[in-house]
Protein backbone atom coordinates (compact mmCIF):
# COMPACT_ATOMS: atom_id res chain seq x y z
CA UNK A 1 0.00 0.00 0.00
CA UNK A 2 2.96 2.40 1.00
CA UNK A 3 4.61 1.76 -2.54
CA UNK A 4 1.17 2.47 -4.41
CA UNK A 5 0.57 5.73 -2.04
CA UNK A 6 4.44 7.06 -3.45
CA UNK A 7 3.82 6.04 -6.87
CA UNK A 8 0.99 8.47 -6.79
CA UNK A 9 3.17 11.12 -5.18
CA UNK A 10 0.90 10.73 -1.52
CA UNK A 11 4.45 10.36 0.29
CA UNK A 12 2.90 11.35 3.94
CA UNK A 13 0.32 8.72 3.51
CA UNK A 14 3.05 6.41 2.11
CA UNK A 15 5.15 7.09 5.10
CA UNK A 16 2.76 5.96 7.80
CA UNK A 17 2.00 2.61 5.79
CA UNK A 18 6.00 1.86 5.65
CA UNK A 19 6.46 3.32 9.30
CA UNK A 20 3.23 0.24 10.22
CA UNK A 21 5.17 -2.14 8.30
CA UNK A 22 7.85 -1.69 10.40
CA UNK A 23 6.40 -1.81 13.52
CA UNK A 24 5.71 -5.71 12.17
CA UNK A 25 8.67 -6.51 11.01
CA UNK A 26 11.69 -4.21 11.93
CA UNK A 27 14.46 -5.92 9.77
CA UNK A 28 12.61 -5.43 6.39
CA UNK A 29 15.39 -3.09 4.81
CA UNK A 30 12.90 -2.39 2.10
CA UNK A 31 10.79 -0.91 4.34
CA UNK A 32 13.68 1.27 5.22
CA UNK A 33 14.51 2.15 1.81
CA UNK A 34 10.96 2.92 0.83
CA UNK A 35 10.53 5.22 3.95
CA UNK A 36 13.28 6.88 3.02
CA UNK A 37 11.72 7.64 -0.12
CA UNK A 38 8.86 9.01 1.33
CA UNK A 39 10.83 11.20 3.23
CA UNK A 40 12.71 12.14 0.45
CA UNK A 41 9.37 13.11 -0.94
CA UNK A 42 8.88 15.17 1.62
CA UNK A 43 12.01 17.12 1.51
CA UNK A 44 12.92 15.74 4.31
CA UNK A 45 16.45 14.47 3.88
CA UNK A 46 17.74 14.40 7.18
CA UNK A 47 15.59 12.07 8.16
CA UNK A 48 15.67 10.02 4.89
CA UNK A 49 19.44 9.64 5.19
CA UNK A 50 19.03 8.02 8.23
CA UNK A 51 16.28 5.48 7.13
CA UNK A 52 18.94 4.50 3.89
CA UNK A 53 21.63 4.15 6.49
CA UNK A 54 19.37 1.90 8.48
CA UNK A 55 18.04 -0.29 5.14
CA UNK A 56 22.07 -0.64 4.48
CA UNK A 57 23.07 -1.81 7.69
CA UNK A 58 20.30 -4.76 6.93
CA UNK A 59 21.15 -5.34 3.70
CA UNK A 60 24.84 -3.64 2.77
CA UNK A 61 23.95 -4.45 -0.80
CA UNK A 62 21.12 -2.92 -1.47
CA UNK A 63 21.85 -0.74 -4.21
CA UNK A 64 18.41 1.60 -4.13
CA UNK A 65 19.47 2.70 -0.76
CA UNK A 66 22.87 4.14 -2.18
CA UNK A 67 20.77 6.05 -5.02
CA UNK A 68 18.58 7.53 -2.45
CA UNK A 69 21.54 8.65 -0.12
CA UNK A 70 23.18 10.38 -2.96
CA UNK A 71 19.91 11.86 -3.84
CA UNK A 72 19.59 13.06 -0.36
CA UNK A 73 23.38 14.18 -0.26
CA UNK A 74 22.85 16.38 -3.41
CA UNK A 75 19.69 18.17 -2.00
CA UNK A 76 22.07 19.39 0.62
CA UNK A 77 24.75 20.46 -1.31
CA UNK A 78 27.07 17.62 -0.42
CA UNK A 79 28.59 16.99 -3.61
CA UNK A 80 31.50 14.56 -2.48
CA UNK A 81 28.97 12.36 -0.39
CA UNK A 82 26.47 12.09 -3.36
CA UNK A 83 29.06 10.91 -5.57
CA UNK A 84 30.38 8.54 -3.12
CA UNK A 85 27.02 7.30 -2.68
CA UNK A 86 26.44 7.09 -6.47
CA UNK A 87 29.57 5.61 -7.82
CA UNK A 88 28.91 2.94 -5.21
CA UNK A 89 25.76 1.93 -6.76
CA UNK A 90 27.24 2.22 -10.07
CA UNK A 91 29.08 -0.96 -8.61
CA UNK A 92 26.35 -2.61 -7.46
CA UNK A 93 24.41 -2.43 -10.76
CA UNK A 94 25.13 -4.75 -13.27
CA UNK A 95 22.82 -3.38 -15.61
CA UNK A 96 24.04 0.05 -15.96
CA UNK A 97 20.56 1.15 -17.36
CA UNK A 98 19.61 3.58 -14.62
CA UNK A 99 20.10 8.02 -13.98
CA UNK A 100 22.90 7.59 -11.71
CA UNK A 101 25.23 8.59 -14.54
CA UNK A 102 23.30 11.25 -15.31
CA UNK A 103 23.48 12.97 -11.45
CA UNK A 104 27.13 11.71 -11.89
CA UNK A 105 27.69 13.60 -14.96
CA UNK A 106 25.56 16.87 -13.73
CA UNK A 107 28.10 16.73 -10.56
CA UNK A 108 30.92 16.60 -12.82
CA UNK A 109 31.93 13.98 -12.11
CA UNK A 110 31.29 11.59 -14.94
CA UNK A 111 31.05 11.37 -18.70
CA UNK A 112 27.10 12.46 -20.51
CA UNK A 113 25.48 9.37 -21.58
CA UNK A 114 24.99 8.77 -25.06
CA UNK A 115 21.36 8.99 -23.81
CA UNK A 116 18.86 8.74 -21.58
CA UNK A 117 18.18 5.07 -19.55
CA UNK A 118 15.53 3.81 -21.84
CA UNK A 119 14.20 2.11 -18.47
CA UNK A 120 14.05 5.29 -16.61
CA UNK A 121 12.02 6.96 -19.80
CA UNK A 122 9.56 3.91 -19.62
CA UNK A 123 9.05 4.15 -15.89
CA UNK A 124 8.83 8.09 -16.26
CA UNK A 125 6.48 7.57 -19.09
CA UNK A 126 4.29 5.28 -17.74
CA UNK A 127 3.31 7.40 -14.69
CA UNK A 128 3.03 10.56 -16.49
CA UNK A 129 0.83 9.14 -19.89
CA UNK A 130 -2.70 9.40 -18.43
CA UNK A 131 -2.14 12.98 -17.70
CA UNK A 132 0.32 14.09 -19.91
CA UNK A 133 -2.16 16.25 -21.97
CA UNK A 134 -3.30 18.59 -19.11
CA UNK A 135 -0.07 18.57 -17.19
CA UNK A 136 1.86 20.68 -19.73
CA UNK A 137 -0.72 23.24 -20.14
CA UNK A 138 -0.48 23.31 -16.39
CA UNK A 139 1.18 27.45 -15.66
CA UNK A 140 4.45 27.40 -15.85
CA UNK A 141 4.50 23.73 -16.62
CA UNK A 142 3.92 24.07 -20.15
CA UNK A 143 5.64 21.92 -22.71
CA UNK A 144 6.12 24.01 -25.87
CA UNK A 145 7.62 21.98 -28.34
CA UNK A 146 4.67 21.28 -30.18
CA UNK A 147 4.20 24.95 -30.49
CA UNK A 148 7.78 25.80 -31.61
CA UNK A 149 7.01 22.59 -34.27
CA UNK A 150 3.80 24.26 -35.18
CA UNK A 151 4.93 27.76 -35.65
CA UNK A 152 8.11 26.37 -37.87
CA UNK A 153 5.61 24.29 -40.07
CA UNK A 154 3.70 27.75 -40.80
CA UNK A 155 6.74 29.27 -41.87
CA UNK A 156 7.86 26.60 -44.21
CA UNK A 157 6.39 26.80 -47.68
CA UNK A 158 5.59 22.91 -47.84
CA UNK A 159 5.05 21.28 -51.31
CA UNK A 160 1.93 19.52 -51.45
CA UNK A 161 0.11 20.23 -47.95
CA UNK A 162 -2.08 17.37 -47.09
CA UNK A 163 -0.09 15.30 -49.63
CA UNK A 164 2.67 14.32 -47.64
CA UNK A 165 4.36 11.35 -45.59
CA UNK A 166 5.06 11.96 -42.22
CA UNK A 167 7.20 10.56 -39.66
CA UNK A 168 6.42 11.78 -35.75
CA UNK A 169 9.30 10.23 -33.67
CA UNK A 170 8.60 10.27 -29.71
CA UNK A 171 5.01 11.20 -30.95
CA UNK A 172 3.70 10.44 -27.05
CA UNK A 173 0.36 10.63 -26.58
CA UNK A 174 0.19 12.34 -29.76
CA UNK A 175 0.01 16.11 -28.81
CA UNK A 176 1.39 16.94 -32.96
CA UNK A 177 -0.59 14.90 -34.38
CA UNK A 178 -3.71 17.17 -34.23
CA UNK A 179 -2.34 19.53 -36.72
CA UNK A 180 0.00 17.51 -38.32
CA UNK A 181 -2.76 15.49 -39.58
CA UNK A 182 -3.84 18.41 -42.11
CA UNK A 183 -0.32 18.35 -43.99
CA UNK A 184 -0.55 14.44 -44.04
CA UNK A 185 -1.37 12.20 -46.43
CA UNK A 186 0.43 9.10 -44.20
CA UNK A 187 1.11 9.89 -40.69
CA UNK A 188 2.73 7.14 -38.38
CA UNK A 189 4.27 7.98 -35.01
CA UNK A 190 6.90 5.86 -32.65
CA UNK A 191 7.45 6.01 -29.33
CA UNK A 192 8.82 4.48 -26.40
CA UNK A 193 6.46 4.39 -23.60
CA UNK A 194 3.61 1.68 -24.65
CA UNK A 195 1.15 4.10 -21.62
CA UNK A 196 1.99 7.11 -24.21
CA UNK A 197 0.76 5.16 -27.35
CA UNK A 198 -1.81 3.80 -25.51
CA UNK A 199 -3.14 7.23 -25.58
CA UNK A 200 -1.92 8.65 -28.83
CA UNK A 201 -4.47 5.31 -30.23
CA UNK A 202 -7.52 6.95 -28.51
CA UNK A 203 -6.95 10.08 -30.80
CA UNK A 204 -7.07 8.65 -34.44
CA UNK A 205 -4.34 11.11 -35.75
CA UNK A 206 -2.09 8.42 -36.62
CA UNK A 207 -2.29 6.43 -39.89
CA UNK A 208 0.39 3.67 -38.06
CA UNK A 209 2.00 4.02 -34.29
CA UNK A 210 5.09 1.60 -33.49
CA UNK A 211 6.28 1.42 -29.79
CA UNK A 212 9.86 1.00 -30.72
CA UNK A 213 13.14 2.90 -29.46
CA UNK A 214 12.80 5.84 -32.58
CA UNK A 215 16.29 5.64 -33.92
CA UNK A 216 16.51 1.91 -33.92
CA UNK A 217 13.02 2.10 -35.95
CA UNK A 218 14.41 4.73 -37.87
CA UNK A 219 17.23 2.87 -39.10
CA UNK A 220 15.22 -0.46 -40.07
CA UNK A 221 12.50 1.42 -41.96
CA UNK A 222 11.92 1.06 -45.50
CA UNK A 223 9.30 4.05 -46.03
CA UNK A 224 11.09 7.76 -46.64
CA UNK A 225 9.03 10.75 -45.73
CA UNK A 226 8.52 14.44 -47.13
CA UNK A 227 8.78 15.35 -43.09
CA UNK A 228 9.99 14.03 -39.87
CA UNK A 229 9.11 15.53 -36.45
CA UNK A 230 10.98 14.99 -33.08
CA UNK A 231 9.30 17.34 -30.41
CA UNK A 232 11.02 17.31 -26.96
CA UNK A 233 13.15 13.98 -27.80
CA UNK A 234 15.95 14.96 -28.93
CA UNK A 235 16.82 16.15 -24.85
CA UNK A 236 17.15 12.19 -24.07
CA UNK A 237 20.81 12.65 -26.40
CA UNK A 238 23.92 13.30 -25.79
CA UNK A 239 25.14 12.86 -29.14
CA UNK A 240 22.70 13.51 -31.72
CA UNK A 241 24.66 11.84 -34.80
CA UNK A 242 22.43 8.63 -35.18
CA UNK A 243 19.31 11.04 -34.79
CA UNK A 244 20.74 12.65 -37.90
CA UNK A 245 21.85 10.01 -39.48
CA UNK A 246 18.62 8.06 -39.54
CA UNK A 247 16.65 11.00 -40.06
CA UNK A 248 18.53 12.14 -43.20
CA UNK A 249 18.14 8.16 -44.79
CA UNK A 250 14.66 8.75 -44.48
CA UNK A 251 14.22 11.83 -45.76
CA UNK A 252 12.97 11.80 -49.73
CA UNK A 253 14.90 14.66 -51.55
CA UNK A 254 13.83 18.32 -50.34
CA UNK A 255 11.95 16.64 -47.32
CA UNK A 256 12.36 18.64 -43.56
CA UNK A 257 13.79 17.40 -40.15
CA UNK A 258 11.91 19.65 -37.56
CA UNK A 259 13.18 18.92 -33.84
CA UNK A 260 13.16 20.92 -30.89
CA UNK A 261 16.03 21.30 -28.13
CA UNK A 262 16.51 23.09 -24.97
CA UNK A 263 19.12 25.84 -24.84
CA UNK A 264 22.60 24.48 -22.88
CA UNK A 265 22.99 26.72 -19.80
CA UNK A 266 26.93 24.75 -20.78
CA UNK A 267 29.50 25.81 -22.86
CA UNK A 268 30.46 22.15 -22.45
CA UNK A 269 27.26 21.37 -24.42
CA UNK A 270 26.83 22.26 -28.32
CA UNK A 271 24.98 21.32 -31.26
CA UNK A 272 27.84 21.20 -34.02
């Protein structure tokens, strides 16, 4: 019940549960390590440190508990304890697929990933598809790549409006397709997340949607396409080259890559 109450963000309520599972059985470490999340939830880091400290001394290899104590560590501006706390993990996990070299790397004290985890994508994903749409409108919140997107397409002098093939890669729940469907003659869309899709499918927009990583599809497709879209994806790269790459085999001749990026607050970061 605790984990369910902190998947939906309810970490108070999620702390008592975990605090009552406890009280049953105090060596459950995962109890621990799931309080501390909770507390970590709560901004209470202190406190969460202590609970990851505890879930360790239970279980020394429990490799969540390291995450969450570098998590904690950076919150408080303790930049040689979060390493410490990441690399350690790093150790522990033998399938490398996780953000810890991301925090690592934002420290500076690792190397930018190629990309983003794809399993941290489809856990983000899946929590954040049934209310994608309204959360980015959301003040402040807003996600305006489909708006940069749009506002590019109405300056482009396209040949053949309604008349063309059209490629949406991280299409989501499908947020382009609504006006991307009036240039199209074809429109397929690729994603990730299977929750995103899943939504994307209740709208109709899309002539064909693959749940597939987008350059991997990209570079085992057959059909090229007068346009190719890639709104808010392109952040998950480090190095955009087999973005490019795939897009450009794709393209038919005098067809348009649109993609959207966020401005590097790094000099260390450039599109070249």
């Amino acid at each position: 019940l605790g984990n369910i109450y902190k998947r939906q963000e309810r970490y108070e309520e999620a702390e008592r549960c975990y605090r009552r599972a406890l009280m049953l059985r105090p060596a459950m470490f995962e109890a621990y390590c799931n309080l501390g999340g909770a507390l970590l939830g709560q901004k209470k880091y202190r406190e969460a440190l202590e609970n990851y400290r505890r879930a360790l001394e239970l279980s020394p290899g429990y490799k969540a508990a390291y995450e969450g104590m570098g998590t904690c560590h950076e919150e408080l501006g303790e930049r040689e304890q979060a390493i410490e706390c990441f690399k350690r993990y790093l150790e522990l996990d033998s399938g490398g697929d996780s953000e810890v070299k991301l925090r690592l790397a934002r420290l500076n004290a690792g190397a930018i990933p190629e990309r983003y985890p794809s399993a941290v994508t489809l856990t983000t994903y899946e929590k954040k598809a049934q209310n994608w749409d309204s959360d980015i409108q959301r003040p402040g919140m807003e996600f305006l790549g489909p708006r940069h997107v749009r506002e590019m397409l109405e300056k482009l002098t396209l040949p053949q409006a309604g008349q063309l093939d059209v490629l949406d890669i991280g299409c989501g729940t499908g947020i382009c397709g609504e006006y991307l469907r009036a240039y199209a003659r074809h429109l397929e869309g690729v994603d990730l997340s299977p929750h995103m899709l899943e939504q994307a499918q209740k709208k109709g927009y899309y002539g064909k949607l693959e749940c597939a990583d987008a350059v991997g599809y990209m570079q085992g497709c057959s059909r090229t396409f007068d346009l190719i879209i890639a709104s808010g994806v392109l952040i998950l790269f480090g190095d955009l080259a087999p973005v490019f790459q795939a897009a450009a085999r794709l393209l038919k001749p005098g067809g348009v890559f649109i993609f959207t990026l966020y401005r590097s607050e790094s000099e260390a970061v450039t599109v070249r």
